[in-house]
C-alpha atoms as a PDB file:
ATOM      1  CA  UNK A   1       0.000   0.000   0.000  1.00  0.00           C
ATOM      2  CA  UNK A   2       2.153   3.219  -1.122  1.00  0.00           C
ATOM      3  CA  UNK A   3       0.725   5.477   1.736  1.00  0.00           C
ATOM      4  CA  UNK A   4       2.082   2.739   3.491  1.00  0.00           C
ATOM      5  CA  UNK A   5       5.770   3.977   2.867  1.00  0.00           C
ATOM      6  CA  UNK A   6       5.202   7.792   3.029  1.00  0.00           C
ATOM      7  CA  UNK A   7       6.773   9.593   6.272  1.00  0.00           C
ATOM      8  CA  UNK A   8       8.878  12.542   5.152  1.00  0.00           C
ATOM      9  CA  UNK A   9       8.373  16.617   5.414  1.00  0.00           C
ATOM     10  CA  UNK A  10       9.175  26.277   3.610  1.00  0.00           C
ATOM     11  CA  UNK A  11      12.299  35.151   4.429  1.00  0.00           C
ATOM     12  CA  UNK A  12      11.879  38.495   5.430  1.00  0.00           C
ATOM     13  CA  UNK A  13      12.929  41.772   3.927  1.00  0.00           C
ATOM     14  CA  UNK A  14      14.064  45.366   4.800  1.00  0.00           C
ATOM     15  CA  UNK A  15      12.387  48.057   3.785  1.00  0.00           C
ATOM     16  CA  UNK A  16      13.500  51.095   1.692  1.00  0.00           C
ATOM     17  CA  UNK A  17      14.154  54.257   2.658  1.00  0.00           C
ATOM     18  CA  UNK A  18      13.841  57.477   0.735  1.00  0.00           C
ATOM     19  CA  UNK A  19      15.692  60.269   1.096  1.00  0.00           C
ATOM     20  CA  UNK A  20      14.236  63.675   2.688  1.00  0.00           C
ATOM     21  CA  UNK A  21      15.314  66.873   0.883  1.00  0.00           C
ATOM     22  CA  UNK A  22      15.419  70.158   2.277  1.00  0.00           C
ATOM     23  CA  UNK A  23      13.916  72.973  -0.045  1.00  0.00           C
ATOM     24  CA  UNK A  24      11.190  75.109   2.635  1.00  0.00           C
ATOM     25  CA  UNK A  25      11.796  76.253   6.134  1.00  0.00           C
ATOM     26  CA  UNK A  26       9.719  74.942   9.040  1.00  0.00           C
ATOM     27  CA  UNK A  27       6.826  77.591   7.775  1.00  0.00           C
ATOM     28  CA  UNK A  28       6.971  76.468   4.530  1.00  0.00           C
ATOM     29  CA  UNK A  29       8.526  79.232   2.443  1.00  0.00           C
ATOM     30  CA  UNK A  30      11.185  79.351  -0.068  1.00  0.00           C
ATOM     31  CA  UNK A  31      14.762  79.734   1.582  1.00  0.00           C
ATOM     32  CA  UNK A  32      16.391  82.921   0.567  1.00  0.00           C
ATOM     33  CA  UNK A  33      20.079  82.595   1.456  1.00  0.00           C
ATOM     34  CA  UNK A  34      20.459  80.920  -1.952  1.00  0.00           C
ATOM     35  CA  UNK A  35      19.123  79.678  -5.204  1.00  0.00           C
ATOM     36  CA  UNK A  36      14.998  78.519  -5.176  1.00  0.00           C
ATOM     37  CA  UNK A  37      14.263  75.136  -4.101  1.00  0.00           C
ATOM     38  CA  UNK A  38      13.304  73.908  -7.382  1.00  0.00           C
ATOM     39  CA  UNK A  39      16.862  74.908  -8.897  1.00  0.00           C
ATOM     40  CA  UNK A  40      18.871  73.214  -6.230  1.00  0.00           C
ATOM     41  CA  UNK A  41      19.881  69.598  -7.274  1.00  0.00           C
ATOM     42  CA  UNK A  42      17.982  67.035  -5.257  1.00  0.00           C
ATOM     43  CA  UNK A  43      20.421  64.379  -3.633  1.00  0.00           C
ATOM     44  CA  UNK A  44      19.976  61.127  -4.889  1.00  0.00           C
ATOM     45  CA  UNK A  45      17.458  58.823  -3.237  1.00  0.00           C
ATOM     46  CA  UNK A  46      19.023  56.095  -0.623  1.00  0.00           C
ATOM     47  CA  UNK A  47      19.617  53.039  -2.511  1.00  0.00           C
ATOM     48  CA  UNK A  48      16.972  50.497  -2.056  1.00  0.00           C
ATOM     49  CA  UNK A  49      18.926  47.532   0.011  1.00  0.00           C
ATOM     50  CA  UNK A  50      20.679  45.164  -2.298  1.00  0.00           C
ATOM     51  CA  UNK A  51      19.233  42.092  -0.556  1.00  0.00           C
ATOM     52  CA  UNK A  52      16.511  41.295   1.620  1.00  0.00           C
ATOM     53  CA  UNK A  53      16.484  39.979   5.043  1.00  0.00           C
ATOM     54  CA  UNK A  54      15.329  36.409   5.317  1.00  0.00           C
ATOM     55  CA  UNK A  55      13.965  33.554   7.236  1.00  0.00           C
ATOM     56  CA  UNK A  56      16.084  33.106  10.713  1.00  0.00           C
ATOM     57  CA  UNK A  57      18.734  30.167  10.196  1.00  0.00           C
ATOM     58  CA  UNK A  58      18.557  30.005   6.924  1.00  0.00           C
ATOM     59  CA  UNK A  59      22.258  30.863   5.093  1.00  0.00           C
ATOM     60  CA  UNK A  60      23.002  31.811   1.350  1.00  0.00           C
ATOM     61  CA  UNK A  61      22.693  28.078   0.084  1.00  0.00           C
ATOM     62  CA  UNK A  62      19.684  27.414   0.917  1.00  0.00           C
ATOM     63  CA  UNK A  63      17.923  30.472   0.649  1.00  0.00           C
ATOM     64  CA  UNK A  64      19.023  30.815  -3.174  1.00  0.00           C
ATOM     65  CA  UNK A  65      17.016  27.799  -3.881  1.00  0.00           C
ATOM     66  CA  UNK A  66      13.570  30.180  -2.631  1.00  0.00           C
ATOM     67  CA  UNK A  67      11.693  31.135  -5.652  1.00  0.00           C
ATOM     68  CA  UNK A  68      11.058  35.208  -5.717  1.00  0.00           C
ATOM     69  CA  UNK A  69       7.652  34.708  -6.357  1.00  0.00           C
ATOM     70  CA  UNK A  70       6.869  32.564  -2.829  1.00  0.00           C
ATOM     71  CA  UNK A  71       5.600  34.238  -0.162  1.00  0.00           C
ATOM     72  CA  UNK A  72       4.645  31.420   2.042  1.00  0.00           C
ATOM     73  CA  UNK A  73       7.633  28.859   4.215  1.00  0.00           C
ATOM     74  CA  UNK A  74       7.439  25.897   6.306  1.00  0.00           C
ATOM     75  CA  UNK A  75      10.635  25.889   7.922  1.00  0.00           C
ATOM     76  CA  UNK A  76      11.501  22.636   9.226  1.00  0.00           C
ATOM     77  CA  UNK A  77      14.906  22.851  11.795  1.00  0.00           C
ATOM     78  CA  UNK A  78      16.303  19.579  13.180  1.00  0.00           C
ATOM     79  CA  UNK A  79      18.173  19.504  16.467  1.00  0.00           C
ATOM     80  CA  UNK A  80      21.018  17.624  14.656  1.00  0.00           C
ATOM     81  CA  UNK A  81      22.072  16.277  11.218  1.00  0.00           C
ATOM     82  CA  UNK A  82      21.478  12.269  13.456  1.00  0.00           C
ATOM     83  CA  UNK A  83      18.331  13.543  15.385  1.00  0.00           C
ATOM     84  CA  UNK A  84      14.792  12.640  14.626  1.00  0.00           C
ATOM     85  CA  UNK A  85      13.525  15.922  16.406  1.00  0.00           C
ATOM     86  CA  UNK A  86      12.706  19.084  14.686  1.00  0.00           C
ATOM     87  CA  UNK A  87      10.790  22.393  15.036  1.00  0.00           C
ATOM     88  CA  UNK A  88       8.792  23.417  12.499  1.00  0.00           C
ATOM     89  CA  UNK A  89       7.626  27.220  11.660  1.00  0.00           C
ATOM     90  CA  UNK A  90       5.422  28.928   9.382  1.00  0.00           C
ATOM     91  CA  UNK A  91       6.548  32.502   7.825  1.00  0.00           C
ATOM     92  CA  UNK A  92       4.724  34.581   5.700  1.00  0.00           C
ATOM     93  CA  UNK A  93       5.259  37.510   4.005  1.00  0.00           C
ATOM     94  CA  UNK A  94       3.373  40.678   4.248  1.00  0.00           C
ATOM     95  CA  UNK A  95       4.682  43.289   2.567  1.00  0.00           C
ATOM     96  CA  UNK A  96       8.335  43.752   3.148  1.00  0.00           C
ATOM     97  CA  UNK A  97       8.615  41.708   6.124  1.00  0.00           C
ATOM     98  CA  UNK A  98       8.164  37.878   6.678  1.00  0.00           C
ATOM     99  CA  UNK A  99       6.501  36.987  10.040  1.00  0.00           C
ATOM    100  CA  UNK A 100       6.441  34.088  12.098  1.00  0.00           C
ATOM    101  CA  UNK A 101       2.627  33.049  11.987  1.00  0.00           C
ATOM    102  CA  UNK A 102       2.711  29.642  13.923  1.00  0.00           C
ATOM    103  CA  UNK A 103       5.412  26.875  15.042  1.00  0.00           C
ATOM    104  CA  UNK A 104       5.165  23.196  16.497  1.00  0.00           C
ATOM    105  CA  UNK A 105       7.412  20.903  18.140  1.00  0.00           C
ATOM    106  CA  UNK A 106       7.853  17.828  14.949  1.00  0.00           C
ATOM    107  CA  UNK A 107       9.633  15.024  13.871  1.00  0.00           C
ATOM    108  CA  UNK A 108      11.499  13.963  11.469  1.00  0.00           C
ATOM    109  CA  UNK A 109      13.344  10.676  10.082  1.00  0.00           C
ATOM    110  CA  UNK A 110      14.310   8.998  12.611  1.00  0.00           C
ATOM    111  CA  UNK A 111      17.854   8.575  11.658  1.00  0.00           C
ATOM    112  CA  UNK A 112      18.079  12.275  11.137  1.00  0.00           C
ATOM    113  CA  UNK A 113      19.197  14.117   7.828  1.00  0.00           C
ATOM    114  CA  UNK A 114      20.740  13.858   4.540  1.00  0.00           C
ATOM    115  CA  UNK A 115      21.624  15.720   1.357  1.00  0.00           C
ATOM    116  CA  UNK A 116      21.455  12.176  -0.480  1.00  0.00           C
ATOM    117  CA  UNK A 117      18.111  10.688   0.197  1.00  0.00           C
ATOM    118  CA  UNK A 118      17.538   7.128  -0.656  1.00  0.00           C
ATOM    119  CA  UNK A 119      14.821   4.828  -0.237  1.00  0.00           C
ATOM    120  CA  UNK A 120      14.430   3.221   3.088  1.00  0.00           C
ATOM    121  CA  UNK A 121      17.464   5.080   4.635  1.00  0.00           C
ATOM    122  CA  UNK A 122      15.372   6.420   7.314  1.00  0.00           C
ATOM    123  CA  UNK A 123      16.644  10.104   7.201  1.00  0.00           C
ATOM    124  CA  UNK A 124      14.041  13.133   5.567  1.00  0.00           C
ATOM    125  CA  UNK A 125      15.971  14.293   2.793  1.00  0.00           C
ATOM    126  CA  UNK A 126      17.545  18.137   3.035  1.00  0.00           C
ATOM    127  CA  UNK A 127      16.221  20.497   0.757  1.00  0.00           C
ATOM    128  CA  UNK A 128      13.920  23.446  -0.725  1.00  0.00           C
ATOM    129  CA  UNK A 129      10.513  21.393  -2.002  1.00  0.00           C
ATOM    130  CA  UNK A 130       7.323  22.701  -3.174  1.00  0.00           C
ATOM    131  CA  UNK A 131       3.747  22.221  -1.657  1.00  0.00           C
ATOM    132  CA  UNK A 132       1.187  21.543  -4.119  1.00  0.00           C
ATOM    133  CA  UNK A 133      -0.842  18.765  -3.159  1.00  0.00           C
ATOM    134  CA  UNK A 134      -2.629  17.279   0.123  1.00  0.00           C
ATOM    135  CA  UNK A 135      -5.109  14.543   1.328  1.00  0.00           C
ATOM    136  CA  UNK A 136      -6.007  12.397   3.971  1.00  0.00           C
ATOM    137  CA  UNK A 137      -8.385  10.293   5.651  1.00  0.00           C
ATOM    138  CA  UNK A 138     -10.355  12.769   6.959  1.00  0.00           C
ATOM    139  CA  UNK A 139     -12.957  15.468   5.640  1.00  0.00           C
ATOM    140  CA  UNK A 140     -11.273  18.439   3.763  1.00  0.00           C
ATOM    141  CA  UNK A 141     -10.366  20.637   7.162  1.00  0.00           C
ATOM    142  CA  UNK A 142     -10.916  23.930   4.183  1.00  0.00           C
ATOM    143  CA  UNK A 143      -7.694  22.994   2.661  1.00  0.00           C
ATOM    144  CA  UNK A 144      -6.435  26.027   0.128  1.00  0.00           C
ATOM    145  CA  UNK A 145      -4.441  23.154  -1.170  1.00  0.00           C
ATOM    146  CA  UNK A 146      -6.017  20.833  -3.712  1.00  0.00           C
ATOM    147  CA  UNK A 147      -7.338  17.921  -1.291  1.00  0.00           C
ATOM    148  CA  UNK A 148      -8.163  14.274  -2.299  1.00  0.00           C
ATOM    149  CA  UNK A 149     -10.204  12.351   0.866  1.00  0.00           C
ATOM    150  CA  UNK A 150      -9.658   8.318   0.478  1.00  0.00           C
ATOM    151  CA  UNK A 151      -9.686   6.694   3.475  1.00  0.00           C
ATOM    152  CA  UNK A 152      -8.666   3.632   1.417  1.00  0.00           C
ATOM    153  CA  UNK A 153      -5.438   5.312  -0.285  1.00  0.00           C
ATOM    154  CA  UNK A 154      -4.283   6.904   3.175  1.00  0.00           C
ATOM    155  CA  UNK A 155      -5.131   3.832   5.235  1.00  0.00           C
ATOM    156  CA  UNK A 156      -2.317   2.955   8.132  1.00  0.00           C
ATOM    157  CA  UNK A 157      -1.115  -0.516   8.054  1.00  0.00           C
ATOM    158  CA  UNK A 158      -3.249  -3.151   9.758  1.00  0.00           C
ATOM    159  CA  UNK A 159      -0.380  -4.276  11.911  1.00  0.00           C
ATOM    160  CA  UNK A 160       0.205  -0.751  12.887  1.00  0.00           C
ATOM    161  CA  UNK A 161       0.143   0.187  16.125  1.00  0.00           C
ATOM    162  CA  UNK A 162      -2.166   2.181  18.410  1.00  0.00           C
ATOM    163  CA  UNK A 163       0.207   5.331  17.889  1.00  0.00           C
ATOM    164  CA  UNK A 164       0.066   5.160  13.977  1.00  0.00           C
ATOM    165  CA  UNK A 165      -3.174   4.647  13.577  1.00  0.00           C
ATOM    166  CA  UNK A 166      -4.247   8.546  12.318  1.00  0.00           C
ATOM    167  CA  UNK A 167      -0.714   9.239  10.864  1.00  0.00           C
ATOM    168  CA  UNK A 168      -2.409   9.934   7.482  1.00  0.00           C
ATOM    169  CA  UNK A 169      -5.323  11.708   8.688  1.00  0.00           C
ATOM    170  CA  UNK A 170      -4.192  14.883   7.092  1.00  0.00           C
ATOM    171  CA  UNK A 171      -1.671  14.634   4.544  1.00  0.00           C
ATOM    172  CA  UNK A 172       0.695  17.336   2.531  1.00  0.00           C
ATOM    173  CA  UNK A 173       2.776  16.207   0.194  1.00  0.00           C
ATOM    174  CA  UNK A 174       6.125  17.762  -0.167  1.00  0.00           C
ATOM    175  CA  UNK A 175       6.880  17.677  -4.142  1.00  0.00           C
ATOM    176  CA  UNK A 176      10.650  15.299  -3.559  1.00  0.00           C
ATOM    177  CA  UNK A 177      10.806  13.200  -6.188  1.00  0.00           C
ATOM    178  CA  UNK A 178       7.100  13.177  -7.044  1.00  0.00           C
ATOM    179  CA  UNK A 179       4.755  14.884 -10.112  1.00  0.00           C
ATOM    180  CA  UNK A 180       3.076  18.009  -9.106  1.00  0.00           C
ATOM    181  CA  UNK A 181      -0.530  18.148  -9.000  1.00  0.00           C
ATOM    182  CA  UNK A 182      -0.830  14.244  -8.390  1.00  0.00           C
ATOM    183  CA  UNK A 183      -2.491  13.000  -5.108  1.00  0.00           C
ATOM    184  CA  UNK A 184       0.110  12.751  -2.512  1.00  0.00           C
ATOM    185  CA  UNK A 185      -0.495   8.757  -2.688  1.00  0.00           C
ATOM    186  CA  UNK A 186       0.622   8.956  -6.947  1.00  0.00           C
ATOM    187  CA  UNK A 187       3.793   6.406  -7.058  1.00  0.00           C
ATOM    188  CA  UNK A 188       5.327   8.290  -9.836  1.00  0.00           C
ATOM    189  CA  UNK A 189       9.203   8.883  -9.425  1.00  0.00           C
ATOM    190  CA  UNK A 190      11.092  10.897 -11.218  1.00  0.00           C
ATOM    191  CA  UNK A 191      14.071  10.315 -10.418  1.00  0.00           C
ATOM    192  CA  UNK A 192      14.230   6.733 -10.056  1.00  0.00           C
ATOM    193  CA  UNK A 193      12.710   4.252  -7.430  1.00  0.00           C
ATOM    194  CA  UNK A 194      15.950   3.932  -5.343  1.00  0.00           C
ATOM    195  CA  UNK A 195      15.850   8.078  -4.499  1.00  0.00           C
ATOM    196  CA  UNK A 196      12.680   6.635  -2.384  1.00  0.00           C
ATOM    197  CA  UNK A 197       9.364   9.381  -2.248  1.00  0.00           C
ATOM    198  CA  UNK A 198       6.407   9.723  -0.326  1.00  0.00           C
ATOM    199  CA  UNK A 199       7.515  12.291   1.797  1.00  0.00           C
ATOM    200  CA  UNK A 200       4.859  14.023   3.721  1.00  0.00           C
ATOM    201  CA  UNK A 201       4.024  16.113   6.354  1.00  0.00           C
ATOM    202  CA  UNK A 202       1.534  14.195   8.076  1.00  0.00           C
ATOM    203  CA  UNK A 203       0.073  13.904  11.875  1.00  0.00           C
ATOM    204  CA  UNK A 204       2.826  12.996  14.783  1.00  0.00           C
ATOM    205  CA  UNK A 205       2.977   9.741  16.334  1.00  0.00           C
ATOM    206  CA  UNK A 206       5.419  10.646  19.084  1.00  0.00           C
ATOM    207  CA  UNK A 207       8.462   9.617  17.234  1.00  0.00           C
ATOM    208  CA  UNK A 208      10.777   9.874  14.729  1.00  0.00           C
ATOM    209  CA  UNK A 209       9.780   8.743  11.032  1.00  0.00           C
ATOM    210  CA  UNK A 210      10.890   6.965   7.661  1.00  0.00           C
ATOM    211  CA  UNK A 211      11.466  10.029   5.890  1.00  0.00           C
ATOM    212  CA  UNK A 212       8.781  12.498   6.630  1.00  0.00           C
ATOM    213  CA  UNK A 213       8.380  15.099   9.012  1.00  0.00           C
ATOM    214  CA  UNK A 214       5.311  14.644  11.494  1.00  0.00           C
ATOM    215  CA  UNK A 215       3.351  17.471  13.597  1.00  0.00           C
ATOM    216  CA  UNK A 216       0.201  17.735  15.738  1.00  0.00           C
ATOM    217  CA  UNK A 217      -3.182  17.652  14.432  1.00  0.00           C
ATOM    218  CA  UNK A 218      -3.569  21.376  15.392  1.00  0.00           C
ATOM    219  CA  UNK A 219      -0.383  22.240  13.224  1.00  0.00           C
ATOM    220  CA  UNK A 220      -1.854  19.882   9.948  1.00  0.00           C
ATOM    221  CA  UNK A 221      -5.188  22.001   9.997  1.00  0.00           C
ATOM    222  CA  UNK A 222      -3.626  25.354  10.035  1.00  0.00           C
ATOM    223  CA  UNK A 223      -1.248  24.866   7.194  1.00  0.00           C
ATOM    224  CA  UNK A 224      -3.645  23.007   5.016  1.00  0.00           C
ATOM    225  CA  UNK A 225      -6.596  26.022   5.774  1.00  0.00           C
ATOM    226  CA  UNK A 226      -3.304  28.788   5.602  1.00  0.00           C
ATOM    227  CA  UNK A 227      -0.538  27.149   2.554  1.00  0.00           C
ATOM    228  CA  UNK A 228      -2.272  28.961  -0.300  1.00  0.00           C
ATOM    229  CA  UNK A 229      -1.035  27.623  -3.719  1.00  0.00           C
ATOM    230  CA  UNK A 230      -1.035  31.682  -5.331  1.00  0.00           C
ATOM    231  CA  UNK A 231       1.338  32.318  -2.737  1.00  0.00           C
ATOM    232  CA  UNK A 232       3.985  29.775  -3.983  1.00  0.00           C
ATOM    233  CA  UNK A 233       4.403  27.907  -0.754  1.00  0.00           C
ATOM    234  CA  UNK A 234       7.761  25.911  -0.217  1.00  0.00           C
ATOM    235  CA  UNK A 235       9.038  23.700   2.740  1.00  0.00           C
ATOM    236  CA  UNK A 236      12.824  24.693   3.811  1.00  0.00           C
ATOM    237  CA  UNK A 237      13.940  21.056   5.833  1.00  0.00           C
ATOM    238  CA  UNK A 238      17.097  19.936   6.951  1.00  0.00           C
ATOM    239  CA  UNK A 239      19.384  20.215  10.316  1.00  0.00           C
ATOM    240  CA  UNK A 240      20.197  23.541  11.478  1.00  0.00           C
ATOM    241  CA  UNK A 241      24.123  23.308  11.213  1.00  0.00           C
ATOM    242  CA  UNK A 242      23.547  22.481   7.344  1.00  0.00           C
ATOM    243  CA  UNK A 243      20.619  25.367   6.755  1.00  0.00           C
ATOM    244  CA  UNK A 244      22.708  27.862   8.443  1.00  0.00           C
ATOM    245  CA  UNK A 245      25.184  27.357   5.480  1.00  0.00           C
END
């Protein structure tokens, strides 16, 4: 059953200053201890900042890999490149500046992180991946993403236990080695079986994962009823020490 296999799991700016030119006194009338205010030259306009600010943690690597046009990141930070534990945070951009909406304690693979994901290695692989596409067992929470309910396709296993039994209650997909606009479940890869796929954010079971990253229920709803697809969304994932780079 491909759900089965899926457990994997995403900027701020300055703003620019004009100048302020002096051509009136406090009242408001033309100086006279020199030429009108219209014939003096006007000085040149502070440069708008070469570069914006950006999400917290995130270095020049990674942050290259952001499309301009996204406006919307799930940043995922692991406690260590061997450490199933993460924090994930939402930032959105509003205007100039990108704010830090919401954040939840997560997991992550279980064996940690790496920059060379392969199937069954039990590590969520490190990189800048769309969101496009989500799912789940349940009803559609008001998902901005496109949402496919099948309690059949998202099923846990049988012999799961208690703990994993609503893993796949609410499902986003995060576009590694996958086809856009497929349902998360869609067994299409890319790049070849052995880079593995289904990687998901999904609903925490208490633990670390086989690739995805996991977070509460609470967490699932507000990025599937906030992650707008006209905003670009993205999911920034890895261990600190590497995103910092």
């Amino acid at each position: 059953m491909a759900a089965t296999v899926a457990c994997g799991v995403l900027l701020s700016a300055m703003t620019a200053c004009g100048a302020i030119t002096k051509g009136t006194s406090s009242g408001g009338a033309a100086e006279t201890d020199g030429p009108p205010a219209s014939a003096r030259p006007r000085p040149a306009p502070a440069p708008r900042p070469a570069s914006v600010s950006r999400v917290p943690g995130i270095g020049d690597m990674m942050w290259e890999q952001v499309p301009a046009a996204t406006r919307q990141v799930v940043a995922v930070y692991g406690d260590h490149e061997d450490s199933p534990d993460a924090l994930v945070v939402l930032y959105e951009r509003r205007g100039a500046n990108w704010e830090r909406t919401a954040d939840w304690r997560a997991h992550n693979g279980r064996l940690g992180w790496t920059t060379d994901h392969h199937m069954d290695d039990e590590r969520s692989p490190v990189g800048v991946f769309t969101l496009s596409d989500a799912g789940g067992t349940l009803d559609d929470p008001g998902s901005l993403l496109r949402y496919r309910q099948d309690a059949h396709a998202f099923a846990s296993p049988t012999d799961a236990d208690e703990s994993h039994q609503h893993d796949f209650d609410y499902v986003i997909a995060i576009d590694y080695n996958r086809l856009r606009g497929t349902p998360p479940y869609d067994w299409s890869r890319p790049l070849g079986e052995d880079k593995g796929g289904g990687i998901w954010l999904h609903l925490d079971h208490g633990d670390g994962t086989s690739g995805c990253v996991t977070l509460p229920e609470s967490g699932m709803r507000t990025l599937l009823r906030t992650l707008d697809p006209l905003r670009r969304p993205v999911v920034v994932m890895g261990d600190r020490e590497y995103l910092r780079r």
